[in-house]
Protein backbone atom coordinates (compact mmCIF):
# COMPACT_ATOMS: atom_id res chain seq x y z
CA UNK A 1 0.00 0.00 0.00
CA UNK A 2 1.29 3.77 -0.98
CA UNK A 3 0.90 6.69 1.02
CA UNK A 4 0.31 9.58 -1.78
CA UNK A 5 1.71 13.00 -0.97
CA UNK A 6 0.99 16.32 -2.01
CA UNK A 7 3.48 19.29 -1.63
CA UNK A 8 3.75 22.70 -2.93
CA UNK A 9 5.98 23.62 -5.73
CA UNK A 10 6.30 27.07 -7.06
CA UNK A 11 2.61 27.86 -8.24
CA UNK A 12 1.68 24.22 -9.01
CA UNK A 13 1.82 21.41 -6.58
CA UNK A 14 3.58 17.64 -6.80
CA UNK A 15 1.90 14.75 -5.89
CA UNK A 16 3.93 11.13 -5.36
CA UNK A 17 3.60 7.92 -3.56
CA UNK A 18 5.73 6.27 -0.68
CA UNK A 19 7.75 3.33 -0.51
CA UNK A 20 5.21 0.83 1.10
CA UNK A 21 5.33 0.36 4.60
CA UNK A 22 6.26 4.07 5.04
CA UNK A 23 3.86 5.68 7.10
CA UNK A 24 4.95 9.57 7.43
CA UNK A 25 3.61 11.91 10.54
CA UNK A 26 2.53 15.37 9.37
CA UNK A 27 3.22 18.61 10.51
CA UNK A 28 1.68 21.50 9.46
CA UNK A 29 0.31 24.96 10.35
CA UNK A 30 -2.80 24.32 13.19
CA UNK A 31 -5.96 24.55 11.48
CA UNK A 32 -8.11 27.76 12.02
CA UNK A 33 -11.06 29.36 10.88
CA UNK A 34 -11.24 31.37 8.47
CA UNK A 35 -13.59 34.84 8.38
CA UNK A 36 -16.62 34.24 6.36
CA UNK A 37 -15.84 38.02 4.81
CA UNK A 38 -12.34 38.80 4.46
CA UNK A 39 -12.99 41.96 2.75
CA UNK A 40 -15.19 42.75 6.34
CA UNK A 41 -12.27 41.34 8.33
CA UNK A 42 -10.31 43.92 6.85
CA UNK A 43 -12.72 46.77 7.55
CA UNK A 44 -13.23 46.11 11.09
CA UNK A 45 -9.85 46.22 11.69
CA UNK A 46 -9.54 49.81 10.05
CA UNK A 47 -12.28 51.10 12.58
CA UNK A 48 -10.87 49.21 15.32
CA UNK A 49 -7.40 49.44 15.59
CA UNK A 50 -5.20 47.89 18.10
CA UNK A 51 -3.77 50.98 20.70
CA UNK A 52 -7.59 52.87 20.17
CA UNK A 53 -5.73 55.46 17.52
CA UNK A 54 -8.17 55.71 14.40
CA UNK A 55 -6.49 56.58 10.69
CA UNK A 56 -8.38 59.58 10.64
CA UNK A 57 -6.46 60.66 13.59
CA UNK A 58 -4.00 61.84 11.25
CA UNK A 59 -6.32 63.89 9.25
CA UNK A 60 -4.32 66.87 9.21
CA UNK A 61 -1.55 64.99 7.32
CA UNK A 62 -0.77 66.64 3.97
CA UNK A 63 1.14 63.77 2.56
CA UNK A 64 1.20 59.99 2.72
CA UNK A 65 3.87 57.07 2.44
CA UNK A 66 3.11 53.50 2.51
CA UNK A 67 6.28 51.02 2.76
CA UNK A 68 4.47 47.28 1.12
CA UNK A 69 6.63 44.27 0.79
CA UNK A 70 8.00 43.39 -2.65
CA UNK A 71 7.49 39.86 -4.09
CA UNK A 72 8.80 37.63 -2.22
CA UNK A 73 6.21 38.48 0.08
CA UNK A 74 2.49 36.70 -0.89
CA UNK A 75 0.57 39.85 0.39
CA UNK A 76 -3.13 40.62 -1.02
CA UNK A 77 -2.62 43.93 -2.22
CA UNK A 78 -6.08 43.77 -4.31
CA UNK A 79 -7.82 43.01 -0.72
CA UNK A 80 -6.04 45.08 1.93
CA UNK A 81 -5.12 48.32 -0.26
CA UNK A 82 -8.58 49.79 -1.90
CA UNK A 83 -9.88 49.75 1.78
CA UNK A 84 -6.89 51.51 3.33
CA UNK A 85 -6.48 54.22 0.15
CA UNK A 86 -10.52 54.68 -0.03
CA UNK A 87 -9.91 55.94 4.21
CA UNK A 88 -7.34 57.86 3.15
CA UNK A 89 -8.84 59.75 0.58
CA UNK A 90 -12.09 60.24 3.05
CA UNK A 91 -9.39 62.29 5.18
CA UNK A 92 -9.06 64.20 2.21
CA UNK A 93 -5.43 63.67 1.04
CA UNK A 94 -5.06 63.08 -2.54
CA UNK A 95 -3.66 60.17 -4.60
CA UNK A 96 -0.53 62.24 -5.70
CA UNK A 97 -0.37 63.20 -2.14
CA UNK A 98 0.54 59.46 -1.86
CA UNK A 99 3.51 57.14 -2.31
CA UNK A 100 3.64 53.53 -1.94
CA UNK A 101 7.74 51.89 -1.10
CA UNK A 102 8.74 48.80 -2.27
CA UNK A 103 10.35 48.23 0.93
CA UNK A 104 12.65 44.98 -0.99
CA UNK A 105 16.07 45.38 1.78
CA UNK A 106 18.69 43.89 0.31
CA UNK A 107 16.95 41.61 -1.85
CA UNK A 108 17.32 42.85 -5.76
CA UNK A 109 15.57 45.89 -6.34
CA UNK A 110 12.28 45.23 -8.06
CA UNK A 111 11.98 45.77 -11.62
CA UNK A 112 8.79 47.84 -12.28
CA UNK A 113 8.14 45.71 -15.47
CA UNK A 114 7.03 42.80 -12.73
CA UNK A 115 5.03 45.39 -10.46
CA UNK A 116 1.42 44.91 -12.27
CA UNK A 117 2.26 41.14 -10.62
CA UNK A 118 2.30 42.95 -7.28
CA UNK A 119 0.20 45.27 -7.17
CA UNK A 120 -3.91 46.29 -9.40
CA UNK A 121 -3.87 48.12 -12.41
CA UNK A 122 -6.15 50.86 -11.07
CA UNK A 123 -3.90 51.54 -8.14
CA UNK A 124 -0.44 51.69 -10.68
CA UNK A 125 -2.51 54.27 -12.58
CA UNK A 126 -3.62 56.63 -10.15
CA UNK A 127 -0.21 56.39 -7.37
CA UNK A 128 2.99 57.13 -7.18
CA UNK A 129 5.06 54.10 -6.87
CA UNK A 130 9.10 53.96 -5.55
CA UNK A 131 10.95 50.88 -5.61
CA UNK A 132 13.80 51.27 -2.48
CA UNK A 133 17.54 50.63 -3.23
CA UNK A 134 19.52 49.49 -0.02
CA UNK A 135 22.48 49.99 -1.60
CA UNK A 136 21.70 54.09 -3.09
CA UNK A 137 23.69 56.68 -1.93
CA UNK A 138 21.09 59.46 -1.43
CA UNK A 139 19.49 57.48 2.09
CA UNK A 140 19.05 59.60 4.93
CA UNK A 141 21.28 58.83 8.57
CA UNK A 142 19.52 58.89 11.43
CA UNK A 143 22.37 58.17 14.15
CA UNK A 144 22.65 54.73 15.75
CA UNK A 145 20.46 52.48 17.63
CA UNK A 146 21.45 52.00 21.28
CA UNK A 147 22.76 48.57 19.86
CA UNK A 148 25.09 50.45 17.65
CA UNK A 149 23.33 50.41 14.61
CA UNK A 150 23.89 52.88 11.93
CA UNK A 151 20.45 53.88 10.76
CA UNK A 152 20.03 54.97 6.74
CA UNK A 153 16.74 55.07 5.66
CA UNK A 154 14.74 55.97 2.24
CA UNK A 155 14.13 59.74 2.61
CA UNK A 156 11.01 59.52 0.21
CA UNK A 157 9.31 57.63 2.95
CA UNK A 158 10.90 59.54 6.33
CA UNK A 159 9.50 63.14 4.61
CA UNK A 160 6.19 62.14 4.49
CA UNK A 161 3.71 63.48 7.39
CA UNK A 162 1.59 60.31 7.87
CA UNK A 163 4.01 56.76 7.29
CA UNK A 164 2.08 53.42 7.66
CA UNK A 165 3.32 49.76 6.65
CA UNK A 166 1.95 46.90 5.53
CA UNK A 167 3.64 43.73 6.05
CA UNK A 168 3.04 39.98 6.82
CA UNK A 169 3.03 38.11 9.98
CA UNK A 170 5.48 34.82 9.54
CA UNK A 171 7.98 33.26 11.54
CA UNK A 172 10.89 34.08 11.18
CA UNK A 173 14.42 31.87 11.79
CA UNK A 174 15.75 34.97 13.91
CA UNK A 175 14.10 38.27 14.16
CA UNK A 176 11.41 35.12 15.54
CA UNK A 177 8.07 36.96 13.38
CA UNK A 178 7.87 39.31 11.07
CA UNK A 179 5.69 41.82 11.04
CA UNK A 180 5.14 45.02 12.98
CA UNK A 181 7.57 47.85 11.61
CA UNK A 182 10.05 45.09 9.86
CA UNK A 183 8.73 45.73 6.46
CA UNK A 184 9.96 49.59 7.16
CA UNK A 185 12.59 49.26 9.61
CA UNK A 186 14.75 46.96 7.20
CA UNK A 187 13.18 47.07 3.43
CA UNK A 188 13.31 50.98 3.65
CA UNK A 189 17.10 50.71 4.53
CA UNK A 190 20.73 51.10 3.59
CA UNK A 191 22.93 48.05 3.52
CA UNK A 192 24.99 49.10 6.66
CA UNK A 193 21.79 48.90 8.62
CA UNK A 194 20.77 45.51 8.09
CA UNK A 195 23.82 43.93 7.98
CA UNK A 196 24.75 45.48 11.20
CA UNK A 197 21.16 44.28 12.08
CA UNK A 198 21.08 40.95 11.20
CA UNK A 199 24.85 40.67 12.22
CA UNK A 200 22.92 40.06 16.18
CA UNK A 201 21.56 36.35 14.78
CA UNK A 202 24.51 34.36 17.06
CA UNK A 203 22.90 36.45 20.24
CA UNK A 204 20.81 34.78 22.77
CA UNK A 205 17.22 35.11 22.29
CA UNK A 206 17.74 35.76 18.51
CA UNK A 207 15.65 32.48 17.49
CA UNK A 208 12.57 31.98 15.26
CA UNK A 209 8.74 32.18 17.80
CA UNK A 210 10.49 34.84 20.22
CA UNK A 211 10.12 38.50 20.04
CA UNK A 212 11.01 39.06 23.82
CA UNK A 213 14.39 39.69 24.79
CA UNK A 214 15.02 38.99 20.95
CA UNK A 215 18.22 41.51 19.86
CA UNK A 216 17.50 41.04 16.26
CA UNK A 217 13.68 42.20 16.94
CA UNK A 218 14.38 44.79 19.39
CA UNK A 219 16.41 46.67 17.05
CA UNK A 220 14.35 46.92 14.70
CA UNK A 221 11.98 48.33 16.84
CA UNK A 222 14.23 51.03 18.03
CA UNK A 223 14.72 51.71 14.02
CA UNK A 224 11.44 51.66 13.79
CA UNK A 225 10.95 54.48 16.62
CA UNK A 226 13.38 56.53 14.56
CA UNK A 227 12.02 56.21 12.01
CA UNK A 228 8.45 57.84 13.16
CA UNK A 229 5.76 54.78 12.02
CA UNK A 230 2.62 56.04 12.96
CA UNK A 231 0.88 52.84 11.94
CA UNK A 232 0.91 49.42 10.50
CA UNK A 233 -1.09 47.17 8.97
CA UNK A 234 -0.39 43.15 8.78
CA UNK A 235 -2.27 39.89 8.17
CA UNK A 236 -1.66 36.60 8.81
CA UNK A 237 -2.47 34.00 6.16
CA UNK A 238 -3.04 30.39 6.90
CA UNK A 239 -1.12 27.07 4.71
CA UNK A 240 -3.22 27.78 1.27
CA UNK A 241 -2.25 31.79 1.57
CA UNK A 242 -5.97 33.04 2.78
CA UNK A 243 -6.04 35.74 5.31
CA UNK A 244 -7.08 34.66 8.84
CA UNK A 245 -6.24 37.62 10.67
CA UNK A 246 -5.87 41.21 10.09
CA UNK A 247 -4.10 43.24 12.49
CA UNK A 248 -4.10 46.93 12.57
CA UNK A 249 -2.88 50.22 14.29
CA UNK A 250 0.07 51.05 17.03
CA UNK A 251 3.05 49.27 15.75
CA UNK A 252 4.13 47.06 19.32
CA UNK A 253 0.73 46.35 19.77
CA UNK A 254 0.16 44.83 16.50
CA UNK A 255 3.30 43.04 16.71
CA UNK A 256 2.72 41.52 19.85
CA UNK A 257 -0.89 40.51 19.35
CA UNK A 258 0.02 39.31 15.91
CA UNK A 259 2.74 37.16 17.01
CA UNK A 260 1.13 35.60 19.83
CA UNK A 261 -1.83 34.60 17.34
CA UNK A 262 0.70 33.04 14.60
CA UNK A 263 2.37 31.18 17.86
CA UNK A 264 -0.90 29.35 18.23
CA UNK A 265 -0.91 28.43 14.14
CA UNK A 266 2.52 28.03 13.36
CA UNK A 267 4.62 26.44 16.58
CA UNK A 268 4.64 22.78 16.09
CA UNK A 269 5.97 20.25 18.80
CA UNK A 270 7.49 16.63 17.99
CA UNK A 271 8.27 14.01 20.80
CA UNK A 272 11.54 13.17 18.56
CA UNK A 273 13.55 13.80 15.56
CA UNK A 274 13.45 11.58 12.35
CA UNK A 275 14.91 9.44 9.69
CA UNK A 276 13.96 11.91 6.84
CA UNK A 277 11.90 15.07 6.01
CA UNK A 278 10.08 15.36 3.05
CA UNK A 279 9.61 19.49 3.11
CA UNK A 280 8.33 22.05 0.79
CA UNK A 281 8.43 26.29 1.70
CA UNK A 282 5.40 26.38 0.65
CA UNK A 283 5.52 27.01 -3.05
CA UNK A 284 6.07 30.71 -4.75
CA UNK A 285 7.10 32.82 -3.60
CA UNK A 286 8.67 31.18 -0.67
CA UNK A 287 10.70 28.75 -3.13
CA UNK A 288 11.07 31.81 -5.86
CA UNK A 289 15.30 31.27 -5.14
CA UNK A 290 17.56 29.16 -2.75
CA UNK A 291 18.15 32.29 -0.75
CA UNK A 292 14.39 32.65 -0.46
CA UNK A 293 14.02 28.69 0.42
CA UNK A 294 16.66 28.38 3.04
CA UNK A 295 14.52 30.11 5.78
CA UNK A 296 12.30 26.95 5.07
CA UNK A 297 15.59 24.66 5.33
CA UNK A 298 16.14 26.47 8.84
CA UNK A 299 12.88 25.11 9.98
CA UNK A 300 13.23 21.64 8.67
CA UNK A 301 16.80 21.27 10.06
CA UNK A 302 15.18 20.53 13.58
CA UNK A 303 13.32 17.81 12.93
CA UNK A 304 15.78 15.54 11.22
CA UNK A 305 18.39 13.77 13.31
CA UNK A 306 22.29 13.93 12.55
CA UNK A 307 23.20 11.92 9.72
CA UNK A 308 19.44 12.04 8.38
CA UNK A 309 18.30 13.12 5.16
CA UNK A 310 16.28 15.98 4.42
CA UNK A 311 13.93 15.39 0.46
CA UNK A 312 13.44 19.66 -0.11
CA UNK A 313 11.01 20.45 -3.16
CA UNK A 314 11.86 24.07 -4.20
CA UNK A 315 11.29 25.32 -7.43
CA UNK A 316 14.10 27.75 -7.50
CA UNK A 317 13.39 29.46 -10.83
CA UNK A 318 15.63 32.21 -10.29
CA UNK A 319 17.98 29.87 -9.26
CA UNK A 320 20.33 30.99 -5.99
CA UNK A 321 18.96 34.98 -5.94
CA UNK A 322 21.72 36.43 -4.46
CA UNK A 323 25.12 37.34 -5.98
CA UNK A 324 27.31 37.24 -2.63
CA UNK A 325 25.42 33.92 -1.40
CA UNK A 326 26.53 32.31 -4.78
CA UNK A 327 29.98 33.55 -4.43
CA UNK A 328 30.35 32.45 -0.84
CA UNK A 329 29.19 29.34 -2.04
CA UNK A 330 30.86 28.84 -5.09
CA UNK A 331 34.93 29.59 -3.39
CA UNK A 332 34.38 26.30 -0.87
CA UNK A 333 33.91 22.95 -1.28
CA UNK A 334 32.40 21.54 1.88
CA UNK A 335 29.31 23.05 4.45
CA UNK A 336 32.03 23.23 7.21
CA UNK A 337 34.25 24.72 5.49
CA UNK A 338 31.83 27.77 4.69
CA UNK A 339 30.72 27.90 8.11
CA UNK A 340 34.09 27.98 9.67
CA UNK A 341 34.87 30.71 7.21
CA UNK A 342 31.91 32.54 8.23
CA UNK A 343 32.89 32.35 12.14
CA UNK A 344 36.57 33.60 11.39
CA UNK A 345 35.24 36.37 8.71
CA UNK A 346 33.38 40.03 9.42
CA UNK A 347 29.43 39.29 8.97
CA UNK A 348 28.53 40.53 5.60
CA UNK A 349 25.00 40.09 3.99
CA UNK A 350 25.03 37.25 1.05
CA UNK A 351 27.68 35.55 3.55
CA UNK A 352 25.23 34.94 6.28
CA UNK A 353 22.58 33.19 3.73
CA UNK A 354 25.05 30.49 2.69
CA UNK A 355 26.31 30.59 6.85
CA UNK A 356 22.81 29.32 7.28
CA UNK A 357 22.04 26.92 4.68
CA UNK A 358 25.23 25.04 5.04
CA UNK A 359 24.35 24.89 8.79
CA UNK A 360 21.72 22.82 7.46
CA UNK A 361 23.95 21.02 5.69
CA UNK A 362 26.21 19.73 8.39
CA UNK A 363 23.59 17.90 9.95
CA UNK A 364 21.99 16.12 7.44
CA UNK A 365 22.16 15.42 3.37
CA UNK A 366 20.03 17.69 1.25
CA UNK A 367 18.36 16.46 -1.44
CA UNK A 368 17.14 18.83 -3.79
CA UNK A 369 14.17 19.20 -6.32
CA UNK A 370 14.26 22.08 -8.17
CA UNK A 371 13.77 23.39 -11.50
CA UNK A 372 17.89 25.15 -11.42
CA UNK A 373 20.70 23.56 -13.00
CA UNK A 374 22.26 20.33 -11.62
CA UNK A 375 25.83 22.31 -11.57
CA UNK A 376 24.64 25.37 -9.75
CA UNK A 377 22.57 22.76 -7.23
CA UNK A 378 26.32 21.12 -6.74
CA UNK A 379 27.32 24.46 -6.17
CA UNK A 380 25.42 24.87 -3.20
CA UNK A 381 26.14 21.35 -2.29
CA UNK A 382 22.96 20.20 -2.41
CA UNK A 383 21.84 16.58 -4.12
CA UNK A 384 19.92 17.31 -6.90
CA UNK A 385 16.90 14.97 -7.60
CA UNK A 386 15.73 14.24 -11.34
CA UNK A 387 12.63 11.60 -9.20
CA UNK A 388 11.31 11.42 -6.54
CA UNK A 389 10.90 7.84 -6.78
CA UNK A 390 14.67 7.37 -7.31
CA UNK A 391 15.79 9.19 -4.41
CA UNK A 392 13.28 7.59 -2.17
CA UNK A 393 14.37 4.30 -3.21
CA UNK A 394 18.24 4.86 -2.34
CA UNK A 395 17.50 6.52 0.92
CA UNK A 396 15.20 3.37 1.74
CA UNK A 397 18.16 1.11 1.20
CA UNK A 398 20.13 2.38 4.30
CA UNK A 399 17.07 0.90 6.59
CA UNK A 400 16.57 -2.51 7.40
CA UNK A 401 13.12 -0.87 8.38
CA UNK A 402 11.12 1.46 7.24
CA UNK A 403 12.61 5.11 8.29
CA UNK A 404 11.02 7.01 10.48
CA UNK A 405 9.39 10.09 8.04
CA UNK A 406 8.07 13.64 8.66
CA UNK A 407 6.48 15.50 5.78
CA UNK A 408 6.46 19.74 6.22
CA UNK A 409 3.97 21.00 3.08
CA UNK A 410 4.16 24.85 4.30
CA UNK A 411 8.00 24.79 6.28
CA UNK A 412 8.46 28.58 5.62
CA UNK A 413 5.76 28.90 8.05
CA UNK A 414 6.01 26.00 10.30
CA UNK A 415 8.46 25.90 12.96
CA UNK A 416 9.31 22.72 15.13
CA UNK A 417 10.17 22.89 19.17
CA UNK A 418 11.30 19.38 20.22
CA UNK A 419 9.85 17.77 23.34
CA UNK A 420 11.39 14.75 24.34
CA UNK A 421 9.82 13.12 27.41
């Protein structure tokens, strides 16, 4: 008897059978329910936002900037935007009075030829739209954070009177959720800032599901008080990308009521570790690269034991996504070998990526499915898989048993906490 399976991949899905005798445990994000009226969800939270202060507090605001995620970020724009502008323009402030940021950080700065895949027609037409370089020379410095953090920030968004975000609740492998004034507080700025930022991921407390006592989180708070957010707005979408929860208003507020409700639907626990993990991001845009992926490797990594094998189904269509990962990459030839580098070296962005995924590595053989090039998957010294079938096969031959399987369909947003007894 076969046990059929059915994981994410890209914008399609793959569906395949198990050895018999294989009988995998699941783990997945906990099932919730789902507003009958999203669109209403989304209103309600407008006129009731968290910290009591209403949008139209800030009628007297002459000017408007709205920092959105790029791509890799599955936001409904079409849903949560036409509510938010229509407010907006009830205050009375004009569509040329506002701006919407592609808040991208350091990922590659959007090219506007993809933004009708972002964002409606109508709302390209009538607003002003500014896709943020972390790497210009014309950003703003603020001073340091009391962390020492040198804070340069998109001036197109800091000289507006009234600046809001909209971002996406997810765990996250070490700023522990997203959300709040992230989508701001690092896609509005310069390199120095988040590599200095994200520089804090060896600290204590710097771990995906914690946002307390978290040094990665709490400076980007403090950037985020620089940087003058008045408010945010961020949802939370269950496994098949529908919104659940919409949380608006005061920036901390939202951040800690949002993460507390994604604890409930994302933490997983596991009395044990296992053979192999069969483990998918979660589809586009989660698997749009292998930088993009390996925050789903990160969460997979628990669950396997030492020695295990991990079966990862990634599209990759842009193939590795980042220059300096590649390059780090590319100049070793072994997962320690980068990761002992990276302990000796200065942190640098791109470096850290391939720091993480070969931490992975070291713990258990990858075995890829992709849609990149078998070379550049040896690159980043990963197996690559042409079947499924095949690979299962081999991996079944080191068992006199059937190995003990776990299967992650949404790992980007699934994160594993261990409880032996």
């Amino acid at each position: 008897m076969t046990t059929d399976l059915e994981l994410p991949y890209g914008k399609t899905k793959i569906a395949f059978d198990l050895p018999p005798g294989w009988r995998p445990d699941l783990f997945r994000p906990n099932a919730v329910s789902l507003p009958e009226d999203p669109q209403e969800e989304v209103s309600c939270s407008l006129d009731h936002p968290l910290g009591g202060r209403r949008l139209d507090a800030f009628r007297n605001a002459r000017s408007v900037a709205i920092a959105i995620s790029d791509e890799t970020r599955l936001i409904p724009y079409p849903l949560i935007l036409p509510p938010l502008l229509e407010r907006l323009s009830r205050m009375g402030i004009a569509p040329s009075s506002i701006r919407l940021l592609i808040a991208s950080g350091l990922h590659p700065p959007m090219e506007e030829a993809r933004l009708p895949n972002l964002l409606p027609s109508e709302i390209l037409k009538e607003y002003s739209v500014v896709i943020h370089d972390a790497r210009q020379d014309s950003l703003n410095y603020l001073g340091e954070t009391s962390r020492g953090t040198p804070v340069f920030l998109n001036p197109r968004f800091l000289e507006a009177d009234l600046r809001l975000v909209i971002g996406l609740i997810d765990p996250h492998q070490f700023v522990g959720y997203t959300g709040g004034v992230k989508a701001a507080a690092i896609g509005l700025a310069g390199e120095r800032t988040i590599e200095a930022n994200h520089s804090m991921l060896f600290q204590p407390g710097a771990m995906v599901g914690v946002i307390e006592n978290n040094p990665v989180r709490e400076d980007i708070e403090e950037i985020g008080r620089m940087m003058g957010i008045h408010w945010v707005f961020n949802v939370v979408l269950d496994e098949a990308n529908r919104v659940v929860k919409v949380f608006c208003g005061d920036p901390i507020e939202v951040e800690q009521a949002g993460s507390q409700f994604c604890r409930f639907i994302y933490e997983t626990k596991a009395a044990r570790e296992y053979d192999l993990v069969i483990a998918s991001p979660g589809g586009y845009p989660k698997d749009l690269n292998a930088y993009q992926a390996q925050k789903a490797l990160a969460h997979v990594t628990p669950l396997v034991r030492e020695g295990g094998d991990i079966l990862f189904l990634a599209e990759c269509p842009d193939g590795h996504g980042d220059e300096l990962f590649y390059r780090m990459m590319v100049n070793y030839r072994t997962p320690q070998e980068v990761v002992d580098h990276f302990k000796r070296a200065r942190f640098k962005m791109g470096d850290h990526k391939a720091f993480l995924w070969c931490r992975s590595l070291i713990k258990a053989e990858v075995h890829l499915h992709s849609a990149m090039d078998e070379g550049l998957a040896r690159v980043l010294m990963v197996s690559p898989v042409k079947t499924l079938s095949e690979v299962l096969e081999r991996i079944g031959k080191k068992y006199a048993e059937p190995p003990r399987v776990a299967v992650m369909p949404k790992a980007n947003s699934t994160y594993i906490k261990i409880q032996r007894s």
